[in-house]
N, C-alpha and C. Protein backbone atom coordinates (compact mmCIF):
# COMPACT_ATOMS: atom_id res chain seq x y z
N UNK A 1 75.03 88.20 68.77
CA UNK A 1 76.31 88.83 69.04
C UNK A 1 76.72 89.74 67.89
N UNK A 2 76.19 89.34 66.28
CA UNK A 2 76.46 90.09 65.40
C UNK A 2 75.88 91.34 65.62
N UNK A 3 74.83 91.76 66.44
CA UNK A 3 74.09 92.63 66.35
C UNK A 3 74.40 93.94 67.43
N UNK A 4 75.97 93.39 68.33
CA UNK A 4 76.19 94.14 69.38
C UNK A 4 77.17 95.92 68.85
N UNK A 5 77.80 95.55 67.69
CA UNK A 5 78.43 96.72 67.62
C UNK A 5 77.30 97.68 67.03
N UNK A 6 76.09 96.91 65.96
CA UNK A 6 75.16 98.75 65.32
C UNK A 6 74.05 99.04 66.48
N UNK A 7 74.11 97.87 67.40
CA UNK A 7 72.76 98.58 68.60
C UNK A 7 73.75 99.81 69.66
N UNK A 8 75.20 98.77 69.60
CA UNK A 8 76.44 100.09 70.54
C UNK A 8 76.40 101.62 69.70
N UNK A 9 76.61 101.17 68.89
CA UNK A 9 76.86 102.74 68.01
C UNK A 9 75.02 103.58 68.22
N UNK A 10 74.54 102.47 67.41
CA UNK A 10 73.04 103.48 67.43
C UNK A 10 72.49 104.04 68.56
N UNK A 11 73.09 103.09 70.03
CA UNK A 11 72.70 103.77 71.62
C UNK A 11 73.74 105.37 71.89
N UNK A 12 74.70 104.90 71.22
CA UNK A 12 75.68 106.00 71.60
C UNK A 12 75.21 107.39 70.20
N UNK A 13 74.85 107.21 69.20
CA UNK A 13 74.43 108.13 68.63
C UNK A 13 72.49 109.03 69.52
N UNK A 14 72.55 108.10 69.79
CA UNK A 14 70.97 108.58 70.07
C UNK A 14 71.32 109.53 71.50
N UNK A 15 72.11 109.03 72.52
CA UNK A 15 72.69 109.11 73.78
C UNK A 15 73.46 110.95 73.59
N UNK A 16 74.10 110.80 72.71
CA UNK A 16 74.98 112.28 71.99
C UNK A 16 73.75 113.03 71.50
N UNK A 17 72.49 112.64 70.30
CA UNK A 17 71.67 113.57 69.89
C UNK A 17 71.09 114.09 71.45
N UNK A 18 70.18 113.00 72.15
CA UNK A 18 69.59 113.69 73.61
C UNK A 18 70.49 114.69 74.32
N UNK A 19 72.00 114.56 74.53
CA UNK A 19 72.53 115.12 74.98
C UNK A 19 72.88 116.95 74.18
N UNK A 20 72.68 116.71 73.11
CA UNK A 20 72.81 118.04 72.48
C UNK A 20 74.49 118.20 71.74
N UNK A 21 74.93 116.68 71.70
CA UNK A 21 76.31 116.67 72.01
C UNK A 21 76.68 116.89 70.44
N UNK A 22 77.11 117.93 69.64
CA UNK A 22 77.63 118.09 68.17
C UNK A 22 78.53 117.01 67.89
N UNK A 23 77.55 115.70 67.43
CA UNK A 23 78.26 114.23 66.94
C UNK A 23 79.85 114.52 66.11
N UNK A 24 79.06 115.01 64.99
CA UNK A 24 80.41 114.81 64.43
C UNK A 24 81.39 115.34 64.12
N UNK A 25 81.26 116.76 65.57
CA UNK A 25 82.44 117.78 65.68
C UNK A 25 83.46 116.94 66.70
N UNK A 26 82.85 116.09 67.13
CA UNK A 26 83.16 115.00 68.42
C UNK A 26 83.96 113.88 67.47
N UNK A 27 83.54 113.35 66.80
CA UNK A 27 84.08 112.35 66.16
C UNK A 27 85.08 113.38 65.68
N UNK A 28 85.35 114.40 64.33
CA UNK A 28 86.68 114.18 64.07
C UNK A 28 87.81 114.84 65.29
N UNK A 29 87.29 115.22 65.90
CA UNK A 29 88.04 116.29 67.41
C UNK A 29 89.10 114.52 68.11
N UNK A 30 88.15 113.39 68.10
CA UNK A 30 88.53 112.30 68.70
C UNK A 30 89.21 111.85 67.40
N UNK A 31 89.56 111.85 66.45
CA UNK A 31 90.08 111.02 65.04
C UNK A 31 91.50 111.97 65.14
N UNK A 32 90.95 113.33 65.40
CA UNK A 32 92.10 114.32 65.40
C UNK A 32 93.39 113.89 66.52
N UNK A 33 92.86 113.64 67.66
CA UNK A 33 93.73 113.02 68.57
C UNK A 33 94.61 111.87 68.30
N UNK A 34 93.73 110.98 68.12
CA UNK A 34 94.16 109.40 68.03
C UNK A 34 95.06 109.47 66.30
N UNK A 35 95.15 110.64 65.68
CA UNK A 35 96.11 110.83 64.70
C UNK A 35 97.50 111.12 65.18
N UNK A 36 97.44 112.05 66.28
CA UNK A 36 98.43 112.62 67.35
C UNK A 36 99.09 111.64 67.60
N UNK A 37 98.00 110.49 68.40
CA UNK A 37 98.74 109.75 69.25
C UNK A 37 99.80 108.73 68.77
N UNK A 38 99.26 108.31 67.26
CA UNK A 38 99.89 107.58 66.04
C UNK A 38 100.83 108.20 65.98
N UNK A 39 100.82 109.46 65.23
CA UNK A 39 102.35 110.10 65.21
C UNK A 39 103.48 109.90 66.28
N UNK A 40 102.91 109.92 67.54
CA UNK A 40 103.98 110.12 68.88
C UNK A 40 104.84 108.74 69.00
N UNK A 41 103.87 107.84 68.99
CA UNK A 41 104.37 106.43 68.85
C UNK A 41 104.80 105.29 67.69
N UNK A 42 104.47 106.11 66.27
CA UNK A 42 104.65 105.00 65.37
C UNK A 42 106.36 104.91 65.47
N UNK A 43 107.15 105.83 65.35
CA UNK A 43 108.74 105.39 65.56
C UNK A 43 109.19 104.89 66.07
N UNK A 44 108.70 104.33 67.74
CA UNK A 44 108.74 103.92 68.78
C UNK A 44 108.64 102.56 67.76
N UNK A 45 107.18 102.13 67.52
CA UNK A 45 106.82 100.61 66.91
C UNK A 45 107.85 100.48 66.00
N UNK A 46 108.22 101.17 65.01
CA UNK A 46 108.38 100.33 63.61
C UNK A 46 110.11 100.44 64.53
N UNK A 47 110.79 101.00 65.36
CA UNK A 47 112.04 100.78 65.39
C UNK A 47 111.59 99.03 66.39
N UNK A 48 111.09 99.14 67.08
CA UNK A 48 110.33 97.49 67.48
C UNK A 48 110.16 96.44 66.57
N UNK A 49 109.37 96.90 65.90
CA UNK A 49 109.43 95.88 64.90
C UNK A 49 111.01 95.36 64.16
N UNK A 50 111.47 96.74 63.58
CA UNK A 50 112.73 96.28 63.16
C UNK A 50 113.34 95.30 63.64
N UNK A 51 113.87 96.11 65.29
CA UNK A 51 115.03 95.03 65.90
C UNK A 51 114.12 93.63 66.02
N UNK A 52 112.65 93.00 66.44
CA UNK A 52 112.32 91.66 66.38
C UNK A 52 112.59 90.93 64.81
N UNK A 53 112.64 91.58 64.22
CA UNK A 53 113.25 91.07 62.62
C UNK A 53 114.20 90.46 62.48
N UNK A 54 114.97 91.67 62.93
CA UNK A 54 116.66 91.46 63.08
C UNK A 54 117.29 90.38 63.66
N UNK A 55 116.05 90.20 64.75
CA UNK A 55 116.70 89.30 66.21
C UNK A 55 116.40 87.83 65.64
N UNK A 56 115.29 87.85 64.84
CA UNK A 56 114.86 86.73 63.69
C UNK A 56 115.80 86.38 62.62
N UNK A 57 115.87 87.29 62.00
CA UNK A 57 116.49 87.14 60.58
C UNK A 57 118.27 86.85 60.80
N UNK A 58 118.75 86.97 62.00
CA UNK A 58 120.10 86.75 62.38
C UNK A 58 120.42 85.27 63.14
N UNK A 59 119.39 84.69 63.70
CA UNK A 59 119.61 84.03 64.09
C UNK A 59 119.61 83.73 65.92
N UNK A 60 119.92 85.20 66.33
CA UNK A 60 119.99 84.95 67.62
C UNK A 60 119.42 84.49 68.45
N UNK A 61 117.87 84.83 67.83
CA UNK A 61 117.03 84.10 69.08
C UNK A 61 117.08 82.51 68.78
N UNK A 62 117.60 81.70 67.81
CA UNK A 62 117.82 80.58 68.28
C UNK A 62 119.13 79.91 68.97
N UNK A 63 120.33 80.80 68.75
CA UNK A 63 121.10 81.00 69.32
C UNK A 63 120.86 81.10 71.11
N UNK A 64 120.03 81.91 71.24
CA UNK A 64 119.63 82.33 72.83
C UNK A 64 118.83 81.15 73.41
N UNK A 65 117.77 80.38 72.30
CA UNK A 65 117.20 79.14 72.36
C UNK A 65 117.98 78.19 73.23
N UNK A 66 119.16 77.94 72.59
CA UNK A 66 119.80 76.85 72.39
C UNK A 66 120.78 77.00 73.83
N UNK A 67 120.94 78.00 74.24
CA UNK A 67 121.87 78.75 75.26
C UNK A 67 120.89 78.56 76.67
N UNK A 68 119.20 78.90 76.97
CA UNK A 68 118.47 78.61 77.70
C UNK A 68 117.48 77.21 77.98
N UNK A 69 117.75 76.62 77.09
CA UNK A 69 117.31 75.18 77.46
C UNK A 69 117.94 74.68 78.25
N UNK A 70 118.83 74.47 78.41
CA UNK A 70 119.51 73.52 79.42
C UNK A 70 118.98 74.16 80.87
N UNK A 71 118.85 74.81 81.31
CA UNK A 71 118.15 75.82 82.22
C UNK A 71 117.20 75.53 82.54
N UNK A 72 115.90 75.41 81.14
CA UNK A 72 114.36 75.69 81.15
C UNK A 72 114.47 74.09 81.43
N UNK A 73 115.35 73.00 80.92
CA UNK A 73 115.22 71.57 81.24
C UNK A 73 115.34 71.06 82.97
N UNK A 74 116.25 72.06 83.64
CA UNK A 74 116.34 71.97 85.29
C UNK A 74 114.95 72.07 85.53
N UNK A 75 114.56 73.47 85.19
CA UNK A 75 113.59 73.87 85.95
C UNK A 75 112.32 72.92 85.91
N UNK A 76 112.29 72.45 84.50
CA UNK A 76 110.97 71.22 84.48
C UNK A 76 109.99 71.85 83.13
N UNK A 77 110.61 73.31 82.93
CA UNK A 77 109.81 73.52 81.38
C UNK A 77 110.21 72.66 80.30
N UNK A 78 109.52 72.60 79.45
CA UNK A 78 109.08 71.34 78.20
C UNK A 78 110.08 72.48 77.05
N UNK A 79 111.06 71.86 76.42
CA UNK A 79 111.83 72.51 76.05
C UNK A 79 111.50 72.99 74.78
N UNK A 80 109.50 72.30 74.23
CA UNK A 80 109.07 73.41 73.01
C UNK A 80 109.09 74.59 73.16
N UNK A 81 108.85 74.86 74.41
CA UNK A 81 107.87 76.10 74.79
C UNK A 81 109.07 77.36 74.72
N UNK A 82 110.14 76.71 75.10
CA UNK A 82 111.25 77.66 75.60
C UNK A 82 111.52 79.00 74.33
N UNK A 83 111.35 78.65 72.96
CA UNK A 83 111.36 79.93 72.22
C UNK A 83 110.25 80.61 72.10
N UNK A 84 109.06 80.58 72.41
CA UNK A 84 107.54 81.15 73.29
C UNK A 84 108.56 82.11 74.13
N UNK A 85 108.87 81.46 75.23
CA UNK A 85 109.24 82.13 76.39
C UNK A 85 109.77 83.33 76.00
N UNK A 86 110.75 83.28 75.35
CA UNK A 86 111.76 84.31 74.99
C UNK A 86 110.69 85.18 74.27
N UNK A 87 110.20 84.65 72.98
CA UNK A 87 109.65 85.53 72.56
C UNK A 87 108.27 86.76 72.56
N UNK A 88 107.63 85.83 73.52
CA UNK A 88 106.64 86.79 74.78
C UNK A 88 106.50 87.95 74.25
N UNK A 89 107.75 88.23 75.48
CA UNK A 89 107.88 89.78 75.63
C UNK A 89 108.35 90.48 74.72
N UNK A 90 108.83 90.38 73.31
CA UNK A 90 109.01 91.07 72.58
C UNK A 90 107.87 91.45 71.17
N UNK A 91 107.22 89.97 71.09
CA UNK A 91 106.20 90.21 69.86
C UNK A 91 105.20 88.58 69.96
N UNK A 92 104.38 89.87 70.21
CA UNK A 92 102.82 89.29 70.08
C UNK A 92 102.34 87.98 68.87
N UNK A 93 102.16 88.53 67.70
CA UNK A 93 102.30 87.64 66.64
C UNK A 93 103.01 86.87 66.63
N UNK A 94 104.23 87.21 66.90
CA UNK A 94 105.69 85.89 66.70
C UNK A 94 105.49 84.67 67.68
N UNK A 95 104.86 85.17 69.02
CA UNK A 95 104.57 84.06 69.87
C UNK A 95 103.30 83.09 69.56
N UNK A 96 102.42 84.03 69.10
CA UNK A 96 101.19 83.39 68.64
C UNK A 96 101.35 82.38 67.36
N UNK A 97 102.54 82.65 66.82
CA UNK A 97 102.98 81.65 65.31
C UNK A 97 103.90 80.45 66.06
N UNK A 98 104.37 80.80 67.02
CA UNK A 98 104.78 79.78 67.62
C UNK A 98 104.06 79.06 68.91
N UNK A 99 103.06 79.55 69.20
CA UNK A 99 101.83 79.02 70.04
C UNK A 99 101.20 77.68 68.91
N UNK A 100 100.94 78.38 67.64
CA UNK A 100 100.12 77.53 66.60
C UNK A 100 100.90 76.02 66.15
N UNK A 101 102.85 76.57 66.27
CA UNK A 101 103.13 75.55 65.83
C UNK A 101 103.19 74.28 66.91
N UNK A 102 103.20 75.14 68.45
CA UNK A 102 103.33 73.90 69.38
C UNK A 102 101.61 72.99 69.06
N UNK A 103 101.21 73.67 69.04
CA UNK A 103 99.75 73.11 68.40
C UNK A 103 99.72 72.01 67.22
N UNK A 104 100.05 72.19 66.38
CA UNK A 104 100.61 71.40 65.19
C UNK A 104 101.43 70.45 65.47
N UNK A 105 102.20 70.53 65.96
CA UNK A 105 103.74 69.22 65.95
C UNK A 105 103.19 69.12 67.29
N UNK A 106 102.44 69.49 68.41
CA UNK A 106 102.66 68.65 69.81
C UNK A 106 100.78 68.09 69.95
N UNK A 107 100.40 68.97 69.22
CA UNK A 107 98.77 69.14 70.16
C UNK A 107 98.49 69.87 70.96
N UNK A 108 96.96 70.58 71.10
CA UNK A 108 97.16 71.37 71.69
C UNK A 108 96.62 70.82 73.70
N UNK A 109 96.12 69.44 73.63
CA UNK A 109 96.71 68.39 74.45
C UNK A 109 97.45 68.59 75.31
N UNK A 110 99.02 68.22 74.55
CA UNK A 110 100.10 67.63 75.07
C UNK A 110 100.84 68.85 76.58
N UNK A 111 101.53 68.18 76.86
CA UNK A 111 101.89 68.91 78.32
C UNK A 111 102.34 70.51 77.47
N UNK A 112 103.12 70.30 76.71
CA UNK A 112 103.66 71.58 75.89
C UNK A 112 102.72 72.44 75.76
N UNK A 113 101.86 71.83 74.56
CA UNK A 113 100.09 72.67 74.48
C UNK A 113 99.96 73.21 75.17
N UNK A 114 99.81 72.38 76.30
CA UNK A 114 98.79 73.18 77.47
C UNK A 114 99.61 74.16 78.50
N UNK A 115 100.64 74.10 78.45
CA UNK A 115 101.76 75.18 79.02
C UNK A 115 102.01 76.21 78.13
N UNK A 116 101.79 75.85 76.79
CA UNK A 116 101.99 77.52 75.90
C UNK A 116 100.66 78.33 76.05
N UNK A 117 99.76 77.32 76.56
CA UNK A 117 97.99 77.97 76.58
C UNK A 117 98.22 78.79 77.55
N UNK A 118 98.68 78.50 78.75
CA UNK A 118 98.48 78.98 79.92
C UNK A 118 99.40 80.49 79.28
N UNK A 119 100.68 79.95 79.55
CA UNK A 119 101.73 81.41 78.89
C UNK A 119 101.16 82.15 78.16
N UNK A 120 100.45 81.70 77.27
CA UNK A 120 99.69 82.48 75.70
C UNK A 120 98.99 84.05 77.41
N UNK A 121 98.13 83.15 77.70
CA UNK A 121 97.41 84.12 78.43
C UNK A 121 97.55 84.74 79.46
N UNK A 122 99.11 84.59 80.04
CA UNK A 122 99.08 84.91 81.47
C UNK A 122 100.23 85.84 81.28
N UNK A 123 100.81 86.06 80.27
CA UNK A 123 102.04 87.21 79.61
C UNK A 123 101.69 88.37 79.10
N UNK A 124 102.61 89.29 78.86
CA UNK A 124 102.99 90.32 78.81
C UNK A 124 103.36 90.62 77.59
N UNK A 125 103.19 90.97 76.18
CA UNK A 125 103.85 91.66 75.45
C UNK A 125 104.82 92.87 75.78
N UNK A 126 105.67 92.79 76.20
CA UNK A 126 105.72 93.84 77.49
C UNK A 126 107.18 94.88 76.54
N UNK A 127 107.86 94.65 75.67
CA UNK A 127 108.73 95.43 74.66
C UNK A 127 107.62 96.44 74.23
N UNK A 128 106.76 95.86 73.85
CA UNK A 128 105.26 96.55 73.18
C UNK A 128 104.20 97.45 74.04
N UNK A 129 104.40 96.85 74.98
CA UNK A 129 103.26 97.97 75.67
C UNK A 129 104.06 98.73 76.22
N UNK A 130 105.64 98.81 76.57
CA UNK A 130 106.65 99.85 76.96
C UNK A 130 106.69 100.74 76.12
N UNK A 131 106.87 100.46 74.51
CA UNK A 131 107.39 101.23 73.41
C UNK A 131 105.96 101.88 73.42
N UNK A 132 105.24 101.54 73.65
CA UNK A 132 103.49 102.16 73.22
C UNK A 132 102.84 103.23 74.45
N UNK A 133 102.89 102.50 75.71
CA UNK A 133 102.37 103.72 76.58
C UNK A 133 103.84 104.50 76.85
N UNK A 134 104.52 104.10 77.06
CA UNK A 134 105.75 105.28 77.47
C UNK A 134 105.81 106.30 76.16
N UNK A 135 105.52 105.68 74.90
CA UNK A 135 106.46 106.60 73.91
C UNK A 135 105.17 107.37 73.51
N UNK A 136 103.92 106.84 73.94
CA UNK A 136 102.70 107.92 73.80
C UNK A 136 102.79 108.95 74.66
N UNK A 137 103.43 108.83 75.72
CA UNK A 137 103.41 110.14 76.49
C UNK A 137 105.20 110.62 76.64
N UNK A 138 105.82 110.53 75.45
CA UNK A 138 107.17 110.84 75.58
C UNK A 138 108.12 110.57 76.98
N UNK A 139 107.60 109.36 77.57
CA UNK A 139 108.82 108.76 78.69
C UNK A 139 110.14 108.14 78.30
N UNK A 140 111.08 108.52 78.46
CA UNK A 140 112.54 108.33 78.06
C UNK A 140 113.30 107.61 79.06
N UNK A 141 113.18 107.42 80.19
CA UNK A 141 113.97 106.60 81.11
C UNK A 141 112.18 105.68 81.91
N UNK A 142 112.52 104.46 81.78
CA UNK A 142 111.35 103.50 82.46
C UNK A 142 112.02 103.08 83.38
N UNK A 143 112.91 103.49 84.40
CA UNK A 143 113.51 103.15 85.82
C UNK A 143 113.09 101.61 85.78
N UNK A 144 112.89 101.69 86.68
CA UNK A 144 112.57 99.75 86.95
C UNK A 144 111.65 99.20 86.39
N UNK A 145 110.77 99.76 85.52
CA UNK A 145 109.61 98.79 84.49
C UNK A 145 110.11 97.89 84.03
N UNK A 146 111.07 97.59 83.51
CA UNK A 146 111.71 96.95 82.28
C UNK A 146 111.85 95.20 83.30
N UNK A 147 112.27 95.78 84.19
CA UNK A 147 113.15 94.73 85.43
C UNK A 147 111.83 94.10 85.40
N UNK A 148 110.59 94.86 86.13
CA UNK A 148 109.73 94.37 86.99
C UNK A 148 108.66 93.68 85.89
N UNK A 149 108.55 94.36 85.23
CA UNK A 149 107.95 93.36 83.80
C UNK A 149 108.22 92.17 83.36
N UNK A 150 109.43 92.23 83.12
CA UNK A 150 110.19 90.73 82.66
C UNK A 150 110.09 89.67 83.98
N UNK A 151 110.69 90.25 85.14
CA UNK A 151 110.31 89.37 86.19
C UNK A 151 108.68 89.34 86.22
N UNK A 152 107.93 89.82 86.33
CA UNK A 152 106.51 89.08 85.78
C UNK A 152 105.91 88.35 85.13
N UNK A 153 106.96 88.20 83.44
CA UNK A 153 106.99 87.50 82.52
C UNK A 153 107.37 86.37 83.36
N UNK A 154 108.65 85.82 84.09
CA UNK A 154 109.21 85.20 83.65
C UNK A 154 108.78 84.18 85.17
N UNK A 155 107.48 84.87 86.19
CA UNK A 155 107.24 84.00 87.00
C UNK A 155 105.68 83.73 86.39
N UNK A 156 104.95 84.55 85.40
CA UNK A 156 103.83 83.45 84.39
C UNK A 156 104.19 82.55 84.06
N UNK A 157 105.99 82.09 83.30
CA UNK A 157 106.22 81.33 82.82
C UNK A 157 106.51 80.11 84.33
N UNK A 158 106.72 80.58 85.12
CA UNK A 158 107.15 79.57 86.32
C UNK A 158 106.00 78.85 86.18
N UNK A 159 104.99 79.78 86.53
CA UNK A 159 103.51 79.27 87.34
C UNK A 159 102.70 78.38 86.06
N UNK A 160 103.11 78.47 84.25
CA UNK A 160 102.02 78.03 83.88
C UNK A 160 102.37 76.54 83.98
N UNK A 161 103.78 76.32 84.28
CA UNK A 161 104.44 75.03 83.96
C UNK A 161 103.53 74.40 85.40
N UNK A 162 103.92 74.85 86.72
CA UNK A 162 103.24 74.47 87.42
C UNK A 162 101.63 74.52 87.75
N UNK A 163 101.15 75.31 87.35
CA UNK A 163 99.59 75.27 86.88
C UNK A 163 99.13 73.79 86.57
N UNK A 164 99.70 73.90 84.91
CA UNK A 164 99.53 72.58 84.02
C UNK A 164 99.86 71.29 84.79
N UNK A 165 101.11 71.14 85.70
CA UNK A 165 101.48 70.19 86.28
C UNK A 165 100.80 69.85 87.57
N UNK A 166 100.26 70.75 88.37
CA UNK A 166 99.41 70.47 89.45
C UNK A 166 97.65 69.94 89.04
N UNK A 167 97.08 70.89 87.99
CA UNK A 167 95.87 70.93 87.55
C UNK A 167 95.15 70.15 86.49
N UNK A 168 95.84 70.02 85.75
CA UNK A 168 95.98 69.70 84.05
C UNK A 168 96.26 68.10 83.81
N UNK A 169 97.43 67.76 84.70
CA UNK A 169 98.31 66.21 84.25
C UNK A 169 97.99 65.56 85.55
């Protein structure tokens, strides 16, 4: 498997020489772009990043925690998981640090575990891939994405509880 990215490159260099294809007017022409595309979108990210900071460093999202459990407890979600939930859709890493800790304090086992596993993989970074493909091609109004995303998010989160509970336990 170590050996799959220099046989990829060396097929694709050999593939460009047969072809007559000027390699490495190609490479920076493609470096040149994907510099573009950085520019179009890094403001987009780092104002993303900010506000998940903010939403951290203030408190709210445990505030919002503490406000949706009683809720996520009707429904039958395991009330570790519930700041996962929230945090999904806004940041990748942040969920994955809190994927690790249900791992740690529950197991990755326990009904919790195995409901953040499912979520881990069946979600949406979806703040992130809005701010990223829309703001790569300068889209300013996302009409109903926003809606239809989160409601996607938020029936992964239905289904992993029931997944785990039909399949799993």
């Amino acid at each position: 498997m170590e050996l799959f990215m220099p046989v990829f490159i060396a097929v694709v260099l050999v593939f460009g020489l047969v072809k007559r294809v000027p390699l490495f007017d190609a490479f920076i022409c493609g470096a040149t772009d994907g510099m573009k595309t950085l520019a179009k979108i890094a403001p987009t990210l780092v104002g993303l990043i900010v506000a998940v900071d903010m939403l951290k460093a203030s408190g709210a999202m445990e505030m919002l925690c503490n406000v949706v459990t009683p809720l996520a407890d009707t429904l039958g979600f395991p009330k570790e998981i519930v700041p996962m939930i929230l945090l999904r859709p806004i940041s990748g890493g942040g969920s994955t640090a809190l994927l690790t800790g249900i791992y740690k304090d529950y197991g990755p086992d326990s009904f919790a575990g195995q409901v953040a596993s499912v979520l881990a993989g069946s979600t949406e970074t979806t703040f992130y891939a809005i701010a990223v493909y829309y703001g790569s091609v300068k889209v300013k109004k996302i009409r109903h994405t926003l809606i239809a995303a989160l409601s996607a998010d938020f029936t992964a989160a239905v289904m992993a509880v029931l997944t785990v509970k039909l399949m799993l336990n």
